[in-house]
C-alpha atoms as a PDB file:
ATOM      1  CA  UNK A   1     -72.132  31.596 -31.684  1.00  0.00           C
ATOM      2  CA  UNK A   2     -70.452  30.593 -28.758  1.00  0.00           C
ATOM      3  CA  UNK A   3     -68.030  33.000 -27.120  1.00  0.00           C
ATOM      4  CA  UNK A   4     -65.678  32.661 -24.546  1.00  0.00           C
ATOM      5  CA  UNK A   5     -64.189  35.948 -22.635  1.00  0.00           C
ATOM      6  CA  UNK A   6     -61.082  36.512 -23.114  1.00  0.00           C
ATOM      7  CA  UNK A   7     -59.328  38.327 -20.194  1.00  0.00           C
ATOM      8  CA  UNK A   8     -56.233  38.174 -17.898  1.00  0.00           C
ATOM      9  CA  UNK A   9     -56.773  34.358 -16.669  1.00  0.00           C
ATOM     10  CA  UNK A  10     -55.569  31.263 -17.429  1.00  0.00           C
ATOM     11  CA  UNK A  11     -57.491  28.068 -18.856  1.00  0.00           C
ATOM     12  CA  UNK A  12     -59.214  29.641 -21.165  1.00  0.00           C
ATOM     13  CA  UNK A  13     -57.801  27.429 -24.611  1.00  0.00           C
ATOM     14  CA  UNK A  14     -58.348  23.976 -22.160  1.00  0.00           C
ATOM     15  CA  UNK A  15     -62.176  25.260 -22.555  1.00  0.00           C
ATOM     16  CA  UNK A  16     -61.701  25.909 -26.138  1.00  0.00           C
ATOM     17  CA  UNK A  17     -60.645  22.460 -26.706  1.00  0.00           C
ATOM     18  CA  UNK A  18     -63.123  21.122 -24.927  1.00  0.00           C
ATOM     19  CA  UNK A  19     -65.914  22.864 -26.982  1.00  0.00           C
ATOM     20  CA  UNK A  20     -64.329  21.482 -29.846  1.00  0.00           C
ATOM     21  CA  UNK A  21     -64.683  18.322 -29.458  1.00  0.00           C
ATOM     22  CA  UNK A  22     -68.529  18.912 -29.291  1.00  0.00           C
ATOM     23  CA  UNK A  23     -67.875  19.901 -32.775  1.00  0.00           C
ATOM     24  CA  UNK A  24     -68.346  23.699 -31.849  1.00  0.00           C
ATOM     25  CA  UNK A  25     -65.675  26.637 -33.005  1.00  0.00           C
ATOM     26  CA  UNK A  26     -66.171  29.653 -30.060  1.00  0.00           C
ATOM     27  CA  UNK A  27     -64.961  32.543 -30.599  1.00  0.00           C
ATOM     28  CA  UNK A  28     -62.452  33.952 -28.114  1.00  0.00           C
ATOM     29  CA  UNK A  29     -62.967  37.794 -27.498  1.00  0.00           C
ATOM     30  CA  UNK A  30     -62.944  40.359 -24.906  1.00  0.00           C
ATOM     31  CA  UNK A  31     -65.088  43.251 -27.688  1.00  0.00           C
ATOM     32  CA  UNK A  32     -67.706  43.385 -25.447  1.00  0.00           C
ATOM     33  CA  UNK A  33     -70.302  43.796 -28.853  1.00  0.00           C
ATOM     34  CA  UNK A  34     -69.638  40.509 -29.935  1.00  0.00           C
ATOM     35  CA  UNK A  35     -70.010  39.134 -26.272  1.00  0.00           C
ATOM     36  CA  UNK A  36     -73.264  40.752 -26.192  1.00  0.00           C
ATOM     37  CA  UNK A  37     -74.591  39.068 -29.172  1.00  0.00           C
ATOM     38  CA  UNK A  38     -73.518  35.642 -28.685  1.00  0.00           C
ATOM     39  CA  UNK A  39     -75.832  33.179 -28.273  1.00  0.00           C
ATOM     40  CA  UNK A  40     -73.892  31.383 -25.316  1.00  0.00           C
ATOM     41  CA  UNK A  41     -71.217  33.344 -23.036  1.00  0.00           C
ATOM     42  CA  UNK A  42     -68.323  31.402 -21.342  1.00  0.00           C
ATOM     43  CA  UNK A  43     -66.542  32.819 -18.349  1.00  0.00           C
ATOM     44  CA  UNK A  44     -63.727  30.506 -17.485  1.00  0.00           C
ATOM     45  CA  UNK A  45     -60.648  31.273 -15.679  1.00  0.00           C
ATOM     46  CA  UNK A  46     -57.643  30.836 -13.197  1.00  0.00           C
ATOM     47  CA  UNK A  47     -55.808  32.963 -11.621  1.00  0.00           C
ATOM     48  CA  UNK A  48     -56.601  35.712  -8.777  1.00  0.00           C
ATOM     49  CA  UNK A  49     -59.709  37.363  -7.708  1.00  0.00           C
ATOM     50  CA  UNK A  50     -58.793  41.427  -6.780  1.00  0.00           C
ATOM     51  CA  UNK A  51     -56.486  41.571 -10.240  1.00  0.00           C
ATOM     52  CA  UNK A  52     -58.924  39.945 -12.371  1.00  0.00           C
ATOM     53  CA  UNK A  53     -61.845  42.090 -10.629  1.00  0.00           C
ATOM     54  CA  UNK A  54     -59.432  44.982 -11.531  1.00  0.00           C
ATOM     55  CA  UNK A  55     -58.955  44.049 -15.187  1.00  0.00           C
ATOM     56  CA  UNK A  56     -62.633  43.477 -15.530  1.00  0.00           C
ATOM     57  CA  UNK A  57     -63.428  46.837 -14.161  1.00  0.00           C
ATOM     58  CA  UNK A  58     -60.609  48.418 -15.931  1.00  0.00           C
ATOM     59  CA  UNK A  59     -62.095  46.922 -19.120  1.00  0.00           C
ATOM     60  CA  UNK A  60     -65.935  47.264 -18.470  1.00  0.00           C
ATOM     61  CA  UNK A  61     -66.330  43.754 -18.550  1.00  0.00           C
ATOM     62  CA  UNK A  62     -67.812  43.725 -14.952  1.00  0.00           C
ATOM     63  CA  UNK A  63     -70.733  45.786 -16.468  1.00  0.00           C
ATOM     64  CA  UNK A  64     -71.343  43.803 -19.471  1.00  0.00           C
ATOM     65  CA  UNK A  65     -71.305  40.530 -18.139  1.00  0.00           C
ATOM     66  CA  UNK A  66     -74.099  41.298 -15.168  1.00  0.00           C
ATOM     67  CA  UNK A  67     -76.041  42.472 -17.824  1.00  0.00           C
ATOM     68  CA  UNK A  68     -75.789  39.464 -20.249  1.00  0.00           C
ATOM     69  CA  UNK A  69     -79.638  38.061 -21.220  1.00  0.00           C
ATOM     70  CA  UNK A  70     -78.297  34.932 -22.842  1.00  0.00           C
ATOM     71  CA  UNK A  71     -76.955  31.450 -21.219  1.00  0.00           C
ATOM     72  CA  UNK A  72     -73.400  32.305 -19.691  1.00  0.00           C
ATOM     73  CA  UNK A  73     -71.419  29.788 -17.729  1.00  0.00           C
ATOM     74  CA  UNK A  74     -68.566  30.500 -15.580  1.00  0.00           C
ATOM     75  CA  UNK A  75     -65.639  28.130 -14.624  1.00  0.00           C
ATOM     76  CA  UNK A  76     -63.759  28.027 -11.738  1.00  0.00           C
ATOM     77  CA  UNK A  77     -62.767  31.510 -11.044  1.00  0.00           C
ATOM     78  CA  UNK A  78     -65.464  32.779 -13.505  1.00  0.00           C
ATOM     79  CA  UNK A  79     -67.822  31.587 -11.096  1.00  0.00           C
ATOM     80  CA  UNK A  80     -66.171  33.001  -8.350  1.00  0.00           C
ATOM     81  CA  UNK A  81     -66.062  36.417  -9.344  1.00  0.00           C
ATOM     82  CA  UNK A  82     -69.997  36.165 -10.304  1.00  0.00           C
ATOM     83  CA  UNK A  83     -70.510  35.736  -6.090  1.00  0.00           C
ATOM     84  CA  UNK A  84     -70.658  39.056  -4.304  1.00  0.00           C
ATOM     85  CA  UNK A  85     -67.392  39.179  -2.553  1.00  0.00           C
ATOM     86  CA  UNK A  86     -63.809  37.201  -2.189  1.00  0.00           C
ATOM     87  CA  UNK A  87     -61.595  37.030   0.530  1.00  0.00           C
ATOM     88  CA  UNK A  88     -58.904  36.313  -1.898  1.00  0.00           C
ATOM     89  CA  UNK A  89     -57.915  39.930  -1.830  1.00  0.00           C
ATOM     90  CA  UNK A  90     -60.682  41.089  -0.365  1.00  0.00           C
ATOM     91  CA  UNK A  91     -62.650  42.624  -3.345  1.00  0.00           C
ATOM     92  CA  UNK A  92     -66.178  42.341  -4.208  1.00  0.00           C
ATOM     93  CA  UNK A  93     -66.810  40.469  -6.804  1.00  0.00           C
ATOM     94  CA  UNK A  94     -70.044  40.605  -9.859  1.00  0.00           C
ATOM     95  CA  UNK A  95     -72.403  40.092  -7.335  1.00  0.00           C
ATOM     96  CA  UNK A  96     -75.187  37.913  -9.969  1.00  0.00           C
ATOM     97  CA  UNK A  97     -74.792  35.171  -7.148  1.00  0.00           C
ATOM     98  CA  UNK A  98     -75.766  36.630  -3.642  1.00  0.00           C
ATOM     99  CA  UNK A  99     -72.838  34.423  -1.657  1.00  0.00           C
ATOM    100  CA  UNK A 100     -69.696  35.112  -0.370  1.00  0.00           C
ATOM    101  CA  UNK A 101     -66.041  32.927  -1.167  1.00  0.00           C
ATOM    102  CA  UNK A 102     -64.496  32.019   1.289  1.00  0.00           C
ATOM    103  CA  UNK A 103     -60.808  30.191   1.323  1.00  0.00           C
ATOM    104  CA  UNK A 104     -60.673  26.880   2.751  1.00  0.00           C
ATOM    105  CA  UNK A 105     -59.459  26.461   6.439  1.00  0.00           C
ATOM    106  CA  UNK A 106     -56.888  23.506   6.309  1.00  0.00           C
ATOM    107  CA  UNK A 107     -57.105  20.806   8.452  1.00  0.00           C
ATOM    108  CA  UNK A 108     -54.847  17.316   9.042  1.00  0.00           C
ATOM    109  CA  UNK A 109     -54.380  15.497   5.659  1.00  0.00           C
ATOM    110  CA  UNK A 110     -56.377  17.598   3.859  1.00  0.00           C
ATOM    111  CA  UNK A 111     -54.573  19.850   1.667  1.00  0.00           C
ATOM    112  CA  UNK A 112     -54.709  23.567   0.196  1.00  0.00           C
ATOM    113  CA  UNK A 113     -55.123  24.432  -2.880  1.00  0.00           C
ATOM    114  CA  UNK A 114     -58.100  20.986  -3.180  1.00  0.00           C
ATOM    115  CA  UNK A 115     -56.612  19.380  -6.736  1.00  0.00           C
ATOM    116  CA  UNK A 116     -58.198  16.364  -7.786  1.00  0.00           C
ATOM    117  CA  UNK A 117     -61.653  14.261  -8.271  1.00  0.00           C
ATOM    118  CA  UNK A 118     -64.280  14.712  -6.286  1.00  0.00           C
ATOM    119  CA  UNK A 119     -68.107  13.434  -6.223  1.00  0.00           C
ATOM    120  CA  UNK A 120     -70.913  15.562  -7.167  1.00  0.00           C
ATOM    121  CA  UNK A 121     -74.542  15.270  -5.227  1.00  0.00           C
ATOM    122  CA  UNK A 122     -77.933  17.018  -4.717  1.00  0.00           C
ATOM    123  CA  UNK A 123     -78.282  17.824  -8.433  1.00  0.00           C
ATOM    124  CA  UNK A 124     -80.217  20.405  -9.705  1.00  0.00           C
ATOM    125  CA  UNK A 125     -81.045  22.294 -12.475  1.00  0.00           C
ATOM    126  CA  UNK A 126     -80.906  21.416 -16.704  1.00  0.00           C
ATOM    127  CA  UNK A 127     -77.254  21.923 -16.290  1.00  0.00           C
ATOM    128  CA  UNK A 128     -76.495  18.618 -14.575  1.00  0.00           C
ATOM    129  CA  UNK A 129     -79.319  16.635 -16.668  1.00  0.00           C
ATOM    130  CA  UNK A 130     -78.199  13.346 -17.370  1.00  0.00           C
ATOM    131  CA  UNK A 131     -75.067  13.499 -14.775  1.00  0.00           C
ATOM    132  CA  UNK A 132     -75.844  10.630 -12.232  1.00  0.00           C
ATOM    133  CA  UNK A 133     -75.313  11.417  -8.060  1.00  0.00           C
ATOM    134  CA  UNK A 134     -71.863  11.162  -7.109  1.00  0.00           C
ATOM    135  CA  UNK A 135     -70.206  11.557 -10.224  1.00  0.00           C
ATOM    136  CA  UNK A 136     -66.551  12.567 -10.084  1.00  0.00           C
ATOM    137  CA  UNK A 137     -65.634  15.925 -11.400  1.00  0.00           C
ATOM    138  CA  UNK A 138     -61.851  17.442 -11.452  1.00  0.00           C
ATOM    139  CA  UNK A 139     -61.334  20.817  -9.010  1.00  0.00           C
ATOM    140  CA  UNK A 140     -58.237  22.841  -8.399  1.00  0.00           C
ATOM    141  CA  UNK A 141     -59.088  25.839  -5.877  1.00  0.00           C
ATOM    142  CA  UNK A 142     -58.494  26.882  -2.314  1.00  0.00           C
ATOM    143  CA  UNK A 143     -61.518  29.312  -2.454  1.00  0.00           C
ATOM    144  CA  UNK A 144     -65.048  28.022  -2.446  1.00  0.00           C
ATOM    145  CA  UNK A 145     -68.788  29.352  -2.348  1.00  0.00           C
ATOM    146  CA  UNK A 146     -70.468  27.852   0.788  1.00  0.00           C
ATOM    147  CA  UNK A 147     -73.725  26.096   0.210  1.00  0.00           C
ATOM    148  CA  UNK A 148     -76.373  28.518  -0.706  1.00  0.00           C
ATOM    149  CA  UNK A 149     -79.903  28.979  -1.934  1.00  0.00           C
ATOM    150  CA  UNK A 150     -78.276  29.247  -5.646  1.00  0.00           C
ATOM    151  CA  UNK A 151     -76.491  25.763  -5.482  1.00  0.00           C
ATOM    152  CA  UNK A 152     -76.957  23.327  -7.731  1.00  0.00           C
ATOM    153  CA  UNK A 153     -74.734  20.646  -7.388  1.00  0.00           C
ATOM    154  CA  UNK A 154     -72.741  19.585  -4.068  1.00  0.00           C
ATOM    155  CA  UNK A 155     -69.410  18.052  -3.246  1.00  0.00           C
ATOM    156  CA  UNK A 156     -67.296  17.737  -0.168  1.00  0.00           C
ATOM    157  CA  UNK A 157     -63.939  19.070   0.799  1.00  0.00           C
ATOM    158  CA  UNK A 158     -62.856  20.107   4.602  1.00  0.00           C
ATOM    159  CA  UNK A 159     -67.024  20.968   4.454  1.00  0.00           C
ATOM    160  CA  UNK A 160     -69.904  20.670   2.186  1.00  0.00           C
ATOM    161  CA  UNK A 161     -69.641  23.623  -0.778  1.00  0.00           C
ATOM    162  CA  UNK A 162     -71.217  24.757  -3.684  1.00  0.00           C
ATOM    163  CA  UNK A 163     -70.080  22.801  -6.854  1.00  0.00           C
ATOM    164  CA  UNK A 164     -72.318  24.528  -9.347  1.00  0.00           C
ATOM    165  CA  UNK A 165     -74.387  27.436  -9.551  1.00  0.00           C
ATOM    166  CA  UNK A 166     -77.184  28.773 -11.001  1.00  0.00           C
ATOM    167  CA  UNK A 167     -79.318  31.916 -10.992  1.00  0.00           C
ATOM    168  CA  UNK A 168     -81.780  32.657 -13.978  1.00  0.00           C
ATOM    169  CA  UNK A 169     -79.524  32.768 -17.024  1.00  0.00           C
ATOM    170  CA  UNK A 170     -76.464  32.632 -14.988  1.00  0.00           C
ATOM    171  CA  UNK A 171     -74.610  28.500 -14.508  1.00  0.00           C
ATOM    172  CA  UNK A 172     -71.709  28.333 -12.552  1.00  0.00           C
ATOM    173  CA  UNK A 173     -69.031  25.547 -11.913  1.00  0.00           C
ATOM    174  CA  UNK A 174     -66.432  25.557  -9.288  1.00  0.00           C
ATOM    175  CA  UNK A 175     -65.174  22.320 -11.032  1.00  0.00           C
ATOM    176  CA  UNK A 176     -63.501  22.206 -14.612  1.00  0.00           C
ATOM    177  CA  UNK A 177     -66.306  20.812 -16.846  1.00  0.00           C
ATOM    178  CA  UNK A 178     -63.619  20.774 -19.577  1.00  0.00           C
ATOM    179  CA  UNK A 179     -61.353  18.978 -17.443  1.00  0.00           C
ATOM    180  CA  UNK A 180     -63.775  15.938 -16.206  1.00  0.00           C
ATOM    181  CA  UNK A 181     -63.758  13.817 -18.408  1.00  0.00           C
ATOM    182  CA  UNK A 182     -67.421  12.293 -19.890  1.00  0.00           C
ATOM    183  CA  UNK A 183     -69.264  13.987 -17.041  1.00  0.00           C
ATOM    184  CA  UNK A 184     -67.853  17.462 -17.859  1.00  0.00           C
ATOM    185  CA  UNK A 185     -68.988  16.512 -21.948  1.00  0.00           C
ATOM    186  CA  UNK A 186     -72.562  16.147 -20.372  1.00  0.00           C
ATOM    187  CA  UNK A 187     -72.318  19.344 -18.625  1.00  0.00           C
ATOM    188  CA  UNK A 188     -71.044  20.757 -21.285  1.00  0.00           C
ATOM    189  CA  UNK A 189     -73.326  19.882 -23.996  1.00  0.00           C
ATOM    190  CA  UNK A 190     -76.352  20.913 -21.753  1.00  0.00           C
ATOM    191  CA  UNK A 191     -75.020  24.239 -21.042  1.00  0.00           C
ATOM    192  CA  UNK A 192     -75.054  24.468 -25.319  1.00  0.00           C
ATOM    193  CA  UNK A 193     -78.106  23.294 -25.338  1.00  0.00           C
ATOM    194  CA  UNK A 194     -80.181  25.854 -23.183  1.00  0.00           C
END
């Protein structure tokens, strides 16, 4: 069983869809039992880091997802909150990935929030096997986890960042996987397969 956490973010039937069409029905649940004994745990999201850190809290989700065992993957603000600390609002975060977010300092022509498709490079990890260097994946953020000893996967915007993530059974995207297209059905199935 696949399940994806169901909390006060956006995004989360986009992911849904996606896992669909790799022919798999998730179940979409914040009972943090059934969480627990999924096989596969997805953490997707939008929205904003201090009120979804609150809701988590408020909910014991915080504690339950730090201590999943199994494969989890988070998306986009999923992955966020699994870094130590945000400076949207200012809140510490899960702390599974030992690196800060940080929002992006704007400079000419470049603009904030980053929407759009951007290449992917430096890959590491079974997550991104089979995706070839500079593949284009599909972001929408203005907060970002700088380069770090977790990263997987690279991209550039305004600087080099982290575009994936991974610590033990912990994955991480920055980028929507269910958003990019064939690349993001790669990622995708190897996250289910793990």
């Amino acid at each position: 069983m696949v399940a994806v956490i169901k909390y006060n973010a956006g995004n989360i039937y986009s992911v849904v869809h996606a896992l669909r069409r790799e022919d798999v029905e998730p179940l979409v649940t914040d009972d943090k039992q059934l969480v627990s004994k999924a096989d596969k745990v997805i953490f997707p999201g939008v929205g904003e880091a201090s009120t979804t850190m609150d809701y988590l809290r408020k909910n014991g989700l915080d504690t339950l997802i730090k201590g999943l065992r199994q494969p989890v993957l988070g998306i986009c603000l999923g992955m966020q909150l699994m870094c130590r600390h945000s400076e949207e609002g200012n809140v510490d975060c899960l702390g599974i990935f030992d690196t800060p977010i940080k929002r992006f300092t704007p400079v000419e022509r470049e603009k904030i929030p980053h929407m759009g498709w951007n290449q992917l490079y430096d890959l590491k990890s079974g997550l991104m096997k089979g995706v070839k260097e500079d593949s284009f994946v599909y972001f929408v953020h203005s907060f970002y986890a700088p380069l770090c000893k977790e990263t997987i996967a690279k991209t550039d915007y305004i600087e080099p960042f982290s575009a994936s993530l991974n610590k033990e059974n912990f994955y991480a995207t920055q980028f929507h996987p269910e958003k990019s297209g064939d690349v993001g059905s790669i990622i995708l199935k190897n996250f289910l397969d793990l």
